[in-house]
Structures are given as structure tokens and as C-alpha cells.
PDB file of N, CA and C in Angstrom:
ATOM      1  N   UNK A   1     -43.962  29.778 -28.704  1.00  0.00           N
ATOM      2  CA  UNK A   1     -43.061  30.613 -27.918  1.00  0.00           C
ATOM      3  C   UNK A   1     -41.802  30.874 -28.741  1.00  0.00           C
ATOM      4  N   UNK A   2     -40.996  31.864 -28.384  1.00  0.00           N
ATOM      5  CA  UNK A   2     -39.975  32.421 -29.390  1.00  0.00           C
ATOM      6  C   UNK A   2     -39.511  33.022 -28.315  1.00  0.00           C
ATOM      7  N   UNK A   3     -38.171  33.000 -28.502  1.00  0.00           N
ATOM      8  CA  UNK A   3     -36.894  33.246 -27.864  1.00  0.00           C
ATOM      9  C   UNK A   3     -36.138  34.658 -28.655  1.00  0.00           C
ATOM     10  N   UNK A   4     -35.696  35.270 -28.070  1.00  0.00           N
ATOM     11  CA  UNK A   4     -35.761  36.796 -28.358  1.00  0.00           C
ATOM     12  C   UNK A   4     -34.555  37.348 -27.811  1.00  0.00           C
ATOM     13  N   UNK A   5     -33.504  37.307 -28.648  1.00  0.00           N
ATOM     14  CA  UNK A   5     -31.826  37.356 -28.488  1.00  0.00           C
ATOM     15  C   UNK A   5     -31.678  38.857 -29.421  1.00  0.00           C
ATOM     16  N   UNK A   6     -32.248  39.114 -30.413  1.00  0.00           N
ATOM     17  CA  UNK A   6     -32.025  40.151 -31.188  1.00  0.00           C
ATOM     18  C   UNK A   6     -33.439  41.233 -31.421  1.00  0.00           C
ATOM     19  N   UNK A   7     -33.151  42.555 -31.617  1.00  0.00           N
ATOM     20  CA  UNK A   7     -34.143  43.326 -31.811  1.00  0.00           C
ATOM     21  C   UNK A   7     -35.512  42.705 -32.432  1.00  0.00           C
ATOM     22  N   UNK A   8     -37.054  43.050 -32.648  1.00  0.00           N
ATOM     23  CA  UNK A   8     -37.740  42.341 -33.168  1.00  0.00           C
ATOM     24  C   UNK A   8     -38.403  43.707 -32.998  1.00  0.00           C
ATOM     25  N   UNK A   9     -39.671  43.653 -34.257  1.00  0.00           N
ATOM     26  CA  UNK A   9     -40.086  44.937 -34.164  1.00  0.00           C
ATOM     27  C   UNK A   9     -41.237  45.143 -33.355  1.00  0.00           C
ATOM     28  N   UNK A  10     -42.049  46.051 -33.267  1.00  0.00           N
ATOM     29  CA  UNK A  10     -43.398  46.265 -33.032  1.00  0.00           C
ATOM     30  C   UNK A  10     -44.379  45.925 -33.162  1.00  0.00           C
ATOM     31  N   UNK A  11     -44.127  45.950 -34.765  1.00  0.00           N
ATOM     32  CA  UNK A  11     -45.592  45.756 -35.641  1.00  0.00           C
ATOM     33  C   UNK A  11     -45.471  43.688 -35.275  1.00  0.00           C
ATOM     34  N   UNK A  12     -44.118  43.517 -35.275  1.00  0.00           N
ATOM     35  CA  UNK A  12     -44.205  41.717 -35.410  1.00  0.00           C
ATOM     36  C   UNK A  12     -44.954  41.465 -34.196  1.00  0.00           C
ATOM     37  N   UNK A  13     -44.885  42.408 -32.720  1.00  0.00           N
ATOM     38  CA  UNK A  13     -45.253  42.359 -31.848  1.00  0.00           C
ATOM     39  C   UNK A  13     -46.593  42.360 -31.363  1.00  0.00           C
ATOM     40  N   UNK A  14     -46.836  43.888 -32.150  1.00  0.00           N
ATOM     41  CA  UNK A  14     -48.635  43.939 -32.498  1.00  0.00           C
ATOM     42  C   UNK A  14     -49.243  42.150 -32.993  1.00  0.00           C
ATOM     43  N   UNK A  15     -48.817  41.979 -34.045  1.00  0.00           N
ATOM     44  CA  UNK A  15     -49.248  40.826 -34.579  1.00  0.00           C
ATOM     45  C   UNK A  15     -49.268  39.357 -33.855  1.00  0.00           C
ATOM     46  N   UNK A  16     -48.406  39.499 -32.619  1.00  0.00           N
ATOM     47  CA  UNK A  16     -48.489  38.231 -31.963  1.00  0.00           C
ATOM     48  C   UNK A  16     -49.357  38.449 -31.151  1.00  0.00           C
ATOM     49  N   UNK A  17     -49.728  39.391 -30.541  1.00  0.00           N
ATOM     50  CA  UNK A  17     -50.416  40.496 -29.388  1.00  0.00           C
ATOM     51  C   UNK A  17     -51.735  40.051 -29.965  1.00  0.00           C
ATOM     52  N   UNK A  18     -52.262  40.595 -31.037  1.00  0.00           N
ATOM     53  CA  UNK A  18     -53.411  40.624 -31.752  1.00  0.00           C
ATOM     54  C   UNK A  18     -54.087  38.714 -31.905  1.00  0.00           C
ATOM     55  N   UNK A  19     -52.781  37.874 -32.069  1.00  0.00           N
ATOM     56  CA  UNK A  19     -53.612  36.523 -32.708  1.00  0.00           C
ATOM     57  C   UNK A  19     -53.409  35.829 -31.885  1.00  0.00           C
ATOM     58  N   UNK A  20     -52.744  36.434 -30.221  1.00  0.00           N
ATOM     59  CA  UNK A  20     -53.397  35.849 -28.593  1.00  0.00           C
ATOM     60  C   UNK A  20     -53.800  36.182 -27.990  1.00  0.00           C
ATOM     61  N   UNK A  21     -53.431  37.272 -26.929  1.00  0.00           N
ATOM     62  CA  UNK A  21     -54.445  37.652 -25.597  1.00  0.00           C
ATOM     63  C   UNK A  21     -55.233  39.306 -26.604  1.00  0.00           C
ATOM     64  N   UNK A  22     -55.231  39.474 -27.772  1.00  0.00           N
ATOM     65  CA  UNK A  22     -55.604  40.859 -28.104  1.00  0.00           C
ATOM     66  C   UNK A  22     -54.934  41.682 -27.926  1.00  0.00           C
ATOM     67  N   UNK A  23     -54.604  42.587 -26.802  1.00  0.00           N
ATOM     68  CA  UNK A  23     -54.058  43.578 -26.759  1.00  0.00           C
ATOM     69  C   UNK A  23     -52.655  43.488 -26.133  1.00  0.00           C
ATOM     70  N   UNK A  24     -52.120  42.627 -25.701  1.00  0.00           N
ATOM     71  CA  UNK A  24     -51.100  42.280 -24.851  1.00  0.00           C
ATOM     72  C   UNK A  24     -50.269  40.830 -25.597  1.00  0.00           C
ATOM     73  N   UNK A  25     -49.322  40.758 -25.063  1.00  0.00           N
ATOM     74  CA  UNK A  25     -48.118  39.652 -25.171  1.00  0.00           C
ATOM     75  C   UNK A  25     -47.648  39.446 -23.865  1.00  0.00           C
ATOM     76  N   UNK A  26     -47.174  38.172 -23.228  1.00  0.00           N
ATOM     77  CA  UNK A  26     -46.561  37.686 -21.813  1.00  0.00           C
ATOM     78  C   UNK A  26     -45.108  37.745 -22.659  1.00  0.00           C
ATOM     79  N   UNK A  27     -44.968  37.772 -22.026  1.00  0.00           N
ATOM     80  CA  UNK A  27     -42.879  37.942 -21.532  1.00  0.00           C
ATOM     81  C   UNK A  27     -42.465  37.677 -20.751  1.00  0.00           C
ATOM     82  N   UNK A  28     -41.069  36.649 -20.580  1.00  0.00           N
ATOM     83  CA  UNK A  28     -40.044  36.233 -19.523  1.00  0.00           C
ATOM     84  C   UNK A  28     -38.942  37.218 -20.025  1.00  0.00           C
ATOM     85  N   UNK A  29     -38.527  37.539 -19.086  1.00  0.00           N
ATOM     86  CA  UNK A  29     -36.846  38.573 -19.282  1.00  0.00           C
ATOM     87  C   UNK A  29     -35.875  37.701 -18.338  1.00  0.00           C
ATOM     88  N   UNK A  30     -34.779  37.662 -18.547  1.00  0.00           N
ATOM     89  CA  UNK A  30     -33.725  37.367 -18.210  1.00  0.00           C
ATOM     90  C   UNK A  30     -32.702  38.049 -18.164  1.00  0.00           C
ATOM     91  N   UNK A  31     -32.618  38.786 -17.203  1.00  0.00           N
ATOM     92  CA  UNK A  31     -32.471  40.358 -16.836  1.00  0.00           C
ATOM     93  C   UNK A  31     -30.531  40.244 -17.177  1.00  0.00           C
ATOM     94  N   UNK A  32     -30.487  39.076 -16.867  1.00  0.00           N
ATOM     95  CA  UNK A  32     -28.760  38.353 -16.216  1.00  0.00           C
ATOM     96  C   UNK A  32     -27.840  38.393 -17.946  1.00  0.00           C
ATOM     97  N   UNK A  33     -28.842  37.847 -19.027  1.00  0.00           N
ATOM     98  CA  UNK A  33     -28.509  37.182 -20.214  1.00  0.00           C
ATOM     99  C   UNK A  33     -29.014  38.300 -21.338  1.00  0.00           C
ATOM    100  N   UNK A  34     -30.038  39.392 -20.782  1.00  0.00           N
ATOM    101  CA  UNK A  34     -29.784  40.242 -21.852  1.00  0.00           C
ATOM    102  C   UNK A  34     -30.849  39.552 -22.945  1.00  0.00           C
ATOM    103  N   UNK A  35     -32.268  38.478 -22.272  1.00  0.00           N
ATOM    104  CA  UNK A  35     -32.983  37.891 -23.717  1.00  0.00           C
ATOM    105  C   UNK A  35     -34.302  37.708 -23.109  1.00  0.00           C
ATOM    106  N   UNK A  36     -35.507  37.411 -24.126  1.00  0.00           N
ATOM    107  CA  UNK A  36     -36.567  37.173 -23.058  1.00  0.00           C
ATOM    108  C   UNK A  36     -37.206  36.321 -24.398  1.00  0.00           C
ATOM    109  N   UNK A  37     -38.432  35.351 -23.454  1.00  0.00           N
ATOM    110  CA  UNK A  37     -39.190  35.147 -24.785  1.00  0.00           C
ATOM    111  C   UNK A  37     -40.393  35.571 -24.840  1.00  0.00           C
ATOM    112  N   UNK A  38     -40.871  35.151 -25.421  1.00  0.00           N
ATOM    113  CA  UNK A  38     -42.207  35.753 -25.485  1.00  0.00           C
ATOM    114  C   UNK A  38     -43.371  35.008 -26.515  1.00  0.00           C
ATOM    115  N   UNK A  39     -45.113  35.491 -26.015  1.00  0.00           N
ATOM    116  CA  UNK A  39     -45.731  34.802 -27.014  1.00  0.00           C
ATOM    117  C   UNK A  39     -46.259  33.105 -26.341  1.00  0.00           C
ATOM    118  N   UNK A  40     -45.948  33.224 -25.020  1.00  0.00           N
ATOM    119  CA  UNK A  40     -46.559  31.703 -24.278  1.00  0.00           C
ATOM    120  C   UNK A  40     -47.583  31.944 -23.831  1.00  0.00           C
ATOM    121  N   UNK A  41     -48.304  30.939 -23.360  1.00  0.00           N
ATOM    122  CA  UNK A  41     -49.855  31.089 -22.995  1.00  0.00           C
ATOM    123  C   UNK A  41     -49.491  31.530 -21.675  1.00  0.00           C
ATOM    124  N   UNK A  42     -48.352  30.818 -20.707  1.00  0.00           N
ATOM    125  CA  UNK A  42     -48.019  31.126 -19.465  1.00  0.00           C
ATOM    126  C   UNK A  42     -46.549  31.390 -19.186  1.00  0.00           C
ATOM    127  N   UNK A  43     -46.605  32.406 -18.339  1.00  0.00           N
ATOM    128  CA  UNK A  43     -45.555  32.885 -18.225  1.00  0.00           C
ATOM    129  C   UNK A  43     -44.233  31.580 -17.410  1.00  0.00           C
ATOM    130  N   UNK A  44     -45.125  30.615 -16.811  1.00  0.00           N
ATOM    131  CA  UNK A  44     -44.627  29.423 -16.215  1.00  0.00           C
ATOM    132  C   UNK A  44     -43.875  28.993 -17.571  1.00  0.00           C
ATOM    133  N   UNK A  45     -44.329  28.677 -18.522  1.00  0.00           N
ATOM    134  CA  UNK A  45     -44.079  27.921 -20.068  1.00  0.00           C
ATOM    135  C   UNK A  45     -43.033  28.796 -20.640  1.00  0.00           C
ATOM    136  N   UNK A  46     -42.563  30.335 -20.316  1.00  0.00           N
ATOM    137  CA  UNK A  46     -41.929  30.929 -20.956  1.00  0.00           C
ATOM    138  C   UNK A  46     -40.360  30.846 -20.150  1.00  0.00           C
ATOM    139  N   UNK A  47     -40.776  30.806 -18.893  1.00  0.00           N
ATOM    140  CA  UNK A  47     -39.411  30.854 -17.698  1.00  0.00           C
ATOM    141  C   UNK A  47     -39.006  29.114 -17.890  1.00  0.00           C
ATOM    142  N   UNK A  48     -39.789  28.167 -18.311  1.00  0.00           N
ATOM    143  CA  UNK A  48     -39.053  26.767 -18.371  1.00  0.00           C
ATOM    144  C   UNK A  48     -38.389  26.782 -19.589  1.00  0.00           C
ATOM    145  N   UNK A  49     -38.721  27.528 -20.394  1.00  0.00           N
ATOM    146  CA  UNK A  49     -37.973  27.005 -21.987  1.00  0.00           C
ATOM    147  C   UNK A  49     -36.834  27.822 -21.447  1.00  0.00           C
ATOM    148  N   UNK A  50     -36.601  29.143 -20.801  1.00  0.00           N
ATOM    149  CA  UNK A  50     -35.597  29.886 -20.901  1.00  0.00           C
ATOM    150  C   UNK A  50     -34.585  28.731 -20.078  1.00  0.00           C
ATOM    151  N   UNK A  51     -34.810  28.672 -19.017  1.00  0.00           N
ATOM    152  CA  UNK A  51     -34.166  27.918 -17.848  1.00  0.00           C
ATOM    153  C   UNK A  51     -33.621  26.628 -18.334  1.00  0.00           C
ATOM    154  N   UNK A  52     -34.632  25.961 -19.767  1.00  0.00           N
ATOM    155  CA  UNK A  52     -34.044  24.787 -20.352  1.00  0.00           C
ATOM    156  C   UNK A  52     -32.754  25.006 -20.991  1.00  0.00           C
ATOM    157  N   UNK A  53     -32.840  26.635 -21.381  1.00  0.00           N
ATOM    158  CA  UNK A  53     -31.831  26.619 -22.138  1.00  0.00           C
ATOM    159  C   UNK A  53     -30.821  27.613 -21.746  1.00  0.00           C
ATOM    160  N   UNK A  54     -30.406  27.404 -20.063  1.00  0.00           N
ATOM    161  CA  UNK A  54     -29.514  27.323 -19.326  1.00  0.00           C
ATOM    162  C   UNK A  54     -29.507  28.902 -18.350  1.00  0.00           C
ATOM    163  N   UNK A  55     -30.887  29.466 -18.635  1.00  0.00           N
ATOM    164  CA  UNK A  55     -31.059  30.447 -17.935  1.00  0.00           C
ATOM    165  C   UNK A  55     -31.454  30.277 -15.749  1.00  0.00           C
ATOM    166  N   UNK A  56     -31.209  31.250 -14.918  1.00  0.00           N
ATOM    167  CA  UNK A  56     -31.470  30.789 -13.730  1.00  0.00           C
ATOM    168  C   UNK A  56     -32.564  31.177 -13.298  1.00  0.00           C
ATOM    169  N   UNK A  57     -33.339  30.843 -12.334  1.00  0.00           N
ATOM    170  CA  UNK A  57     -34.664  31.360 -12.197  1.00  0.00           C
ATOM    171  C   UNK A  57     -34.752  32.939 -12.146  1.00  0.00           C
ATOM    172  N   UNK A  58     -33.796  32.798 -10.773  1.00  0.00           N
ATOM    173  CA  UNK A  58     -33.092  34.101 -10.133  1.00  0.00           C
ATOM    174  C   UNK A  58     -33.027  35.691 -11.119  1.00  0.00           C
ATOM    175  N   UNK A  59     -32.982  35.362 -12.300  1.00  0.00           N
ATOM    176  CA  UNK A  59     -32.635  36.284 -13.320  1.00  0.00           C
ATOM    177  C   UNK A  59     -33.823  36.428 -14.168  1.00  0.00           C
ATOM    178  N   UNK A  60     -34.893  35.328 -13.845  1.00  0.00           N
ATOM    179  CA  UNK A  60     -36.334  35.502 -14.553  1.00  0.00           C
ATOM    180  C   UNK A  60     -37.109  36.645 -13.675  1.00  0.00           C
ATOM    181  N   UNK A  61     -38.125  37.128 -14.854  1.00  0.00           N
ATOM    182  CA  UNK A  61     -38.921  37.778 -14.223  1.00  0.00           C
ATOM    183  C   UNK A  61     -39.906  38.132 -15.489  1.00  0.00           C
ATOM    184  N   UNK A  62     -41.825  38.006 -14.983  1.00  0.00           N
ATOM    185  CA  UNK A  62     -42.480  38.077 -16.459  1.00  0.00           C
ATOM    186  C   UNK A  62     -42.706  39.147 -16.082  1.00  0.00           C
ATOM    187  N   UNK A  63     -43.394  39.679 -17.377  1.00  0.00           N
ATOM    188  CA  UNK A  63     -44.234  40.527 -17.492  1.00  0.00           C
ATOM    189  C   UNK A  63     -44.748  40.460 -18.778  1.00  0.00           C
ATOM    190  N   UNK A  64     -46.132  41.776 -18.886  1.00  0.00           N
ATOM    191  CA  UNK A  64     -46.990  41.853 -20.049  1.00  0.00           C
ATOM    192  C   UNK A  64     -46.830  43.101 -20.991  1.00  0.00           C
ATOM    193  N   UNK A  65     -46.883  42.848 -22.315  1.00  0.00           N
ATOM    194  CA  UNK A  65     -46.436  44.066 -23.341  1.00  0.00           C
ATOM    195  C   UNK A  65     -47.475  44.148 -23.797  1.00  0.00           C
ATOM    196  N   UNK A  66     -47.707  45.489 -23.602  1.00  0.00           N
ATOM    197  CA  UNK A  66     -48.975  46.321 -24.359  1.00  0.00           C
ATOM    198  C   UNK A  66     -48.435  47.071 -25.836  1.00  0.00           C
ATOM    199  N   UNK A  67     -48.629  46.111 -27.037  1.00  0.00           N
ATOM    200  CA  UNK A  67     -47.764  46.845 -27.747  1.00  0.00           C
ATOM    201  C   UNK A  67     -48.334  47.789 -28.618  1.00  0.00           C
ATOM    202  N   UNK A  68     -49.651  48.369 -28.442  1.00  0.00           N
ATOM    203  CA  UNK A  68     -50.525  49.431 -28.878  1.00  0.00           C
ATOM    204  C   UNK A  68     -50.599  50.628 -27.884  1.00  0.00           C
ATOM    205  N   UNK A  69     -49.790  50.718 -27.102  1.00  0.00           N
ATOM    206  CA  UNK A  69     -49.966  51.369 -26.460  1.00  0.00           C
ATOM    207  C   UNK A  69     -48.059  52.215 -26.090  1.00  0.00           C
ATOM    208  N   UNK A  70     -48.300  53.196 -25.757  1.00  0.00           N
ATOM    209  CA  UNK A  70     -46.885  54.065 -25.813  1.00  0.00           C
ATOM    210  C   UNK A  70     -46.986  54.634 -24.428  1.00  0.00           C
ATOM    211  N   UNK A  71     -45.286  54.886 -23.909  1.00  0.00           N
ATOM    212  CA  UNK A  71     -44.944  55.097 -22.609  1.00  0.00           C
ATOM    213  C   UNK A  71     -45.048  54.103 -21.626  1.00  0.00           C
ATOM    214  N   UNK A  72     -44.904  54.637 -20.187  1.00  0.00           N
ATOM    215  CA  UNK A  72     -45.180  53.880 -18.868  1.00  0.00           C
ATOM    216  C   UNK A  72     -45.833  53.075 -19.006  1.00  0.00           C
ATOM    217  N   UNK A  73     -46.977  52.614 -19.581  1.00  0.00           N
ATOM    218  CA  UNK A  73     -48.341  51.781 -19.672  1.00  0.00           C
ATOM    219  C   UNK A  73     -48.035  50.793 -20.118  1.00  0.00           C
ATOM    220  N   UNK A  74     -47.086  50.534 -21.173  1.00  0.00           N
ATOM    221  CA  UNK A  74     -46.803  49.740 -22.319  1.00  0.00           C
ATOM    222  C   UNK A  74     -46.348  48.433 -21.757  1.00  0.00           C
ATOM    223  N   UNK A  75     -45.690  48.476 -20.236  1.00  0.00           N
ATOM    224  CA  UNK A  75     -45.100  47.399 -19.840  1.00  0.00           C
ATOM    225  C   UNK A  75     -45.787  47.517 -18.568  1.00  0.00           C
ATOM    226  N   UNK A  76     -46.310  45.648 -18.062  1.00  0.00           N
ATOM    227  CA  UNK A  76     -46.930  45.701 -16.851  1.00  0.00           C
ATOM    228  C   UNK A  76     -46.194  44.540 -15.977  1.00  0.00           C
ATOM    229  N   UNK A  77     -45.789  44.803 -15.105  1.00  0.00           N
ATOM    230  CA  UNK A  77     -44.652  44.243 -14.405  1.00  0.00           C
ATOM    231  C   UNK A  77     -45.827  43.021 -13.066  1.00  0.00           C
ATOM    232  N   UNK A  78     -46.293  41.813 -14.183  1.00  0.00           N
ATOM    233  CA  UNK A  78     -47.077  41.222 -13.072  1.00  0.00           C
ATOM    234  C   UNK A  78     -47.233  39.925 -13.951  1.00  0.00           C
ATOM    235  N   UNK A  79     -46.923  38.800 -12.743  1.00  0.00           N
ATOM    236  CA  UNK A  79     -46.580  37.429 -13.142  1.00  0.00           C
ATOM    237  C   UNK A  79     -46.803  36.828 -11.890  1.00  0.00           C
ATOM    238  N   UNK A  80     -47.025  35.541 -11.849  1.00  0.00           N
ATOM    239  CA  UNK A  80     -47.237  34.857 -10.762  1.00  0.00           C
ATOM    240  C   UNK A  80     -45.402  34.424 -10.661  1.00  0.00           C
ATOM    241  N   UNK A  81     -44.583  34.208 -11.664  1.00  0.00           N
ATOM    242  CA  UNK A  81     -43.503  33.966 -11.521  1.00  0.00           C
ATOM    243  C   UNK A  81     -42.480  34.678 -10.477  1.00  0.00           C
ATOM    244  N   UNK A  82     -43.175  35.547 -10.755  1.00  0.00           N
ATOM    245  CA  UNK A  82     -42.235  37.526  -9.832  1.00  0.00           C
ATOM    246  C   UNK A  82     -42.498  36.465  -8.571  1.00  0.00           C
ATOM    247  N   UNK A  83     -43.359  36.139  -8.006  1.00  0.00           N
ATOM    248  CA  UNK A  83     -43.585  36.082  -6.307  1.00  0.00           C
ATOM    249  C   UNK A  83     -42.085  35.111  -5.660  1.00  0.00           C
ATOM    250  N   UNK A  84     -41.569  35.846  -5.171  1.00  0.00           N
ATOM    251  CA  UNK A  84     -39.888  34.717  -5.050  1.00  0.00           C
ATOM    252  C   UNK A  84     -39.729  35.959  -3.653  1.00  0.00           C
ATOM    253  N   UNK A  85     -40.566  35.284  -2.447  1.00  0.00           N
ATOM    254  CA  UNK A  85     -39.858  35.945  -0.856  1.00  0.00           C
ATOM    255  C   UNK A  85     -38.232  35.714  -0.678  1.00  0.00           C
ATOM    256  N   UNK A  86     -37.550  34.283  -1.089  1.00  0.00           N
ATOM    257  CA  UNK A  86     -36.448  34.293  -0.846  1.00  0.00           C
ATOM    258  C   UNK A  86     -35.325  35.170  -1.607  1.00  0.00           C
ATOM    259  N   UNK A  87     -36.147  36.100  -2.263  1.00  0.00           N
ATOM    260  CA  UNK A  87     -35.531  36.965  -3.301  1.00  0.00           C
ATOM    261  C   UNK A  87     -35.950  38.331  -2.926  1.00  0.00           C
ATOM    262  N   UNK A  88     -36.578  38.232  -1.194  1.00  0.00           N
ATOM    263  CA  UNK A  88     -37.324  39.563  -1.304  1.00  0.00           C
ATOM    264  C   UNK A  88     -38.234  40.346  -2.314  1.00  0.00           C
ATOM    265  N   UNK A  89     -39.019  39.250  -3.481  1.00  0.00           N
ATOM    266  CA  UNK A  89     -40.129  39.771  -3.827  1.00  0.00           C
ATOM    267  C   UNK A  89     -41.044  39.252  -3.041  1.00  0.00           C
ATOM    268  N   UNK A  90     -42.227  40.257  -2.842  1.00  0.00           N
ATOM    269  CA  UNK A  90     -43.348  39.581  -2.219  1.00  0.00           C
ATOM    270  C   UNK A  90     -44.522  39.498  -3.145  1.00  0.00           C
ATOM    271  N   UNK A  91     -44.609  40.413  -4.096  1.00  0.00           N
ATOM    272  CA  UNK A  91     -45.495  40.508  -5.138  1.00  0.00           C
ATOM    273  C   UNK A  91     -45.836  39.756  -6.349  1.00  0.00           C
ATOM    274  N   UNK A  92     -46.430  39.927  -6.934  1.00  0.00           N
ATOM    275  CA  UNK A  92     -46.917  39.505  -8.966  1.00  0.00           C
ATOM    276  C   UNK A  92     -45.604  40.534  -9.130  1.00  0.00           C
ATOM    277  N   UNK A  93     -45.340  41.545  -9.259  1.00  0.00           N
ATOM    278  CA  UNK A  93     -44.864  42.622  -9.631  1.00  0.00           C
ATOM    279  C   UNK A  93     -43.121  42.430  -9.389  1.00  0.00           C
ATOM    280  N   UNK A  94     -42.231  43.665  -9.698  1.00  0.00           N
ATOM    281  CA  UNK A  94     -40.817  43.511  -9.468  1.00  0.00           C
ATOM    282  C   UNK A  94     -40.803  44.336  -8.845  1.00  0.00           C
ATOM    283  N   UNK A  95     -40.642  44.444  -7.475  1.00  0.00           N
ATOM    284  CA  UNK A  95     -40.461  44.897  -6.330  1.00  0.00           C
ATOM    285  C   UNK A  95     -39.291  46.224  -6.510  1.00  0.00           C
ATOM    286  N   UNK A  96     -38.458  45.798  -7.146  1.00  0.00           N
ATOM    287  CA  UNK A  96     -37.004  46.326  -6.733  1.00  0.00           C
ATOM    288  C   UNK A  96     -36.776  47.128  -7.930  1.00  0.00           C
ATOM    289  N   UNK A  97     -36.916  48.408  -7.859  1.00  0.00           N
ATOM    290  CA  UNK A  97     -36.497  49.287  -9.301  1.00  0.00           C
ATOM    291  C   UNK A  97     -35.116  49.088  -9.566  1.00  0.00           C
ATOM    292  N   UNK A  98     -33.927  48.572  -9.732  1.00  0.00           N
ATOM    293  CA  UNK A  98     -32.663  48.798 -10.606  1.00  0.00           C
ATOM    294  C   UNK A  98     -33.578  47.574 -11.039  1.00  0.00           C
ATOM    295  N   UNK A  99     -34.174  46.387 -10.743  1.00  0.00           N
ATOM    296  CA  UNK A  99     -34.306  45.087 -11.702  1.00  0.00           C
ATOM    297  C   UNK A  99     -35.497  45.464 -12.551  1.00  0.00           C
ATOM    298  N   UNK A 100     -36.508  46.487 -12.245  1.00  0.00           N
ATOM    299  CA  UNK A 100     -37.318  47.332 -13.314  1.00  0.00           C
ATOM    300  C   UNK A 100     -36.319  47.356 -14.444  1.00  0.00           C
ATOM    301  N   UNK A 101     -35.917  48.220 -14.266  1.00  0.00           N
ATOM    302  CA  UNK A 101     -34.750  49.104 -14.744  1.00  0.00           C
ATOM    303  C   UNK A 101     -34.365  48.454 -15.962  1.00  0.00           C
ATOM    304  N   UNK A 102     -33.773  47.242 -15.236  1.00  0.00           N
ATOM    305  CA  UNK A 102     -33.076  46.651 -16.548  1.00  0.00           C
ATOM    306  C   UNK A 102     -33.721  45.764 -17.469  1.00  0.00           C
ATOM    307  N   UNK A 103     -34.941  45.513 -17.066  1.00  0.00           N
ATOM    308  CA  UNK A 103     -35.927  45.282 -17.556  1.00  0.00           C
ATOM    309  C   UNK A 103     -36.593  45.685 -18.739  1.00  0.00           C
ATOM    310  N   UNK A 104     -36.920  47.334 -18.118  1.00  0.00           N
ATOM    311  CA  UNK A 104     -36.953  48.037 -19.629  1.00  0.00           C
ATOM    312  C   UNK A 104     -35.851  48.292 -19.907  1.00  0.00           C
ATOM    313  N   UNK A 105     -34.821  48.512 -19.989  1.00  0.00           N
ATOM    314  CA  UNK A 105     -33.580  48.594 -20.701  1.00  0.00           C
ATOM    315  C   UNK A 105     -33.376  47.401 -21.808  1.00  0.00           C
ATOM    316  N   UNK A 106     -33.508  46.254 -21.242  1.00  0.00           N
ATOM    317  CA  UNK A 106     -33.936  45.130 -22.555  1.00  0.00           C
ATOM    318  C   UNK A 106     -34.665  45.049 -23.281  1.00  0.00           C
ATOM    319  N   UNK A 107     -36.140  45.401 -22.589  1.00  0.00           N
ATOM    320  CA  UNK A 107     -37.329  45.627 -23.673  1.00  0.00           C
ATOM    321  C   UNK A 107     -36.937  47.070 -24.506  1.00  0.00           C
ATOM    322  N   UNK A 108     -36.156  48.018 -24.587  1.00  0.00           N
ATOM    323  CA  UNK A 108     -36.052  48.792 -25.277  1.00  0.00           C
ATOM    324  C   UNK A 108     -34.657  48.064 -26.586  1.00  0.00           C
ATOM    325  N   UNK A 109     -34.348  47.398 -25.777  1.00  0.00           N
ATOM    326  CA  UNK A 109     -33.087  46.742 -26.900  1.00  0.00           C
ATOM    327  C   UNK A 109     -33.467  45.547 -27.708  1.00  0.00           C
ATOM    328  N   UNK A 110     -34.452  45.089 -27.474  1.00  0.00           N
ATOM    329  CA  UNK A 110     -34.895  44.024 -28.007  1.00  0.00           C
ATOM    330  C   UNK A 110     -36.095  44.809 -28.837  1.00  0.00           C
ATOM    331  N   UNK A 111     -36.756  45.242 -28.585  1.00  0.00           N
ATOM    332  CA  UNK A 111     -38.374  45.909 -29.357  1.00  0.00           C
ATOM    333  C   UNK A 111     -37.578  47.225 -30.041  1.00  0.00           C
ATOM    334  N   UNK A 112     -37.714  47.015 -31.438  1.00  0.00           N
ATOM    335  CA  UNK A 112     -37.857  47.922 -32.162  1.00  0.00           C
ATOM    336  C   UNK A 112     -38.624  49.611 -32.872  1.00  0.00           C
ATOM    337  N   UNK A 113     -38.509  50.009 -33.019  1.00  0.00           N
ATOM    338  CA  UNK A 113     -40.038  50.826 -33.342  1.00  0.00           C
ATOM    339  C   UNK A 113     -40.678  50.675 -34.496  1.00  0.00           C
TER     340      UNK A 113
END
């Protein structure tokens, strides 16, 4: 797992994508802190390292990067982590578009081309 504070490119992305799930990478975002990591087997494993290192749940949220793939598609907003009723999610998914939002707004600041 790797922790992801500064831009990182594509192709590094492809390559983590490719030598785990194939076509995809899991991702925790930390919508609050502006970082996510990425590259865990479970998205559970990605939200504890963040949280170890002083992130709140509240501000987690996974999802999956399709990094062969371009546009809308590229990001899939579904985690067993997302499911938080006391947060008004009810879903795998992020319920609430501004927290989409900023979501990809990080994955565009963090992922390179």
C-alpha cells in the first residue's frame, strides 16, 4: 500500500493495476486531507493505514481506478467502506455528489497523465 500526498502518474498506475486486480486499483480518498492511498488488497487495509496516520473515518471513502480506461468510467465509486447510514450513506457507492465531486477533484490532482 502507498500513500499518495503528491501527483503520481498513470502509467505508475497502469503498472500497479496490471501486477493486482488487472485492470483496476482500490483507493481510499480522504476527501478532508486532500490524499488517498492506494494499491491494498482491501479497501478496509487502505482506510486503517490512512486513519493510523491521523485521518477520520468520516472523510474516508473507497473507490476503484480503471486506469486503462478514459472519462466517467475510469472511477467506480463502490466499497463496502462507503456504507456509513449515520452519514446518510446507504450504499457501496457515495451517495452525495459535492463528496463525488471532490473526489474526483483529488483523483485529478493526484493522477497525472
Amino acid at each position: 500500500m502507498r500513500i499518495i500526498e503528491e501527483a503520481i502518474s498513470r502509467e505508475e498506475l497502469k503498472r500497479m493495476a496490471h501486477a493486482g486486480f488487472g485492470d483496476m486499483i482500490k483507493a481510499v480518498v480522504d476527501v478532508e486531507r486532500g490524499i488517498m492511498v492506494l494499491d491494498g488488497e482491501l479497501h478496509a487495509d487502505e482506510e486503517a493505514l490512512l486513519m493510523e496516520g491521523g485521518s477520520r473515518q468520516s472523510d474516508l471513502w473507497g473507490i476503484n481506478i480503471y486506469p486503462d480506461i478514459d472519462g466517467p468510467d475510469q472511477i467506480e465509486f463502490d466499497s463496502m467502506v462507503n456504507i456509513r447510514p449515520m452519514q446518510g450513506n446507504q450504499t457501496r457507492g457515495v451517495d452525495d455528489p459535492s463528496t463525488r465531486n471532490r473526489i474526483l477533484q483529488i483523483i485529478k490532482k493526484l493522477v497525472s497523465s
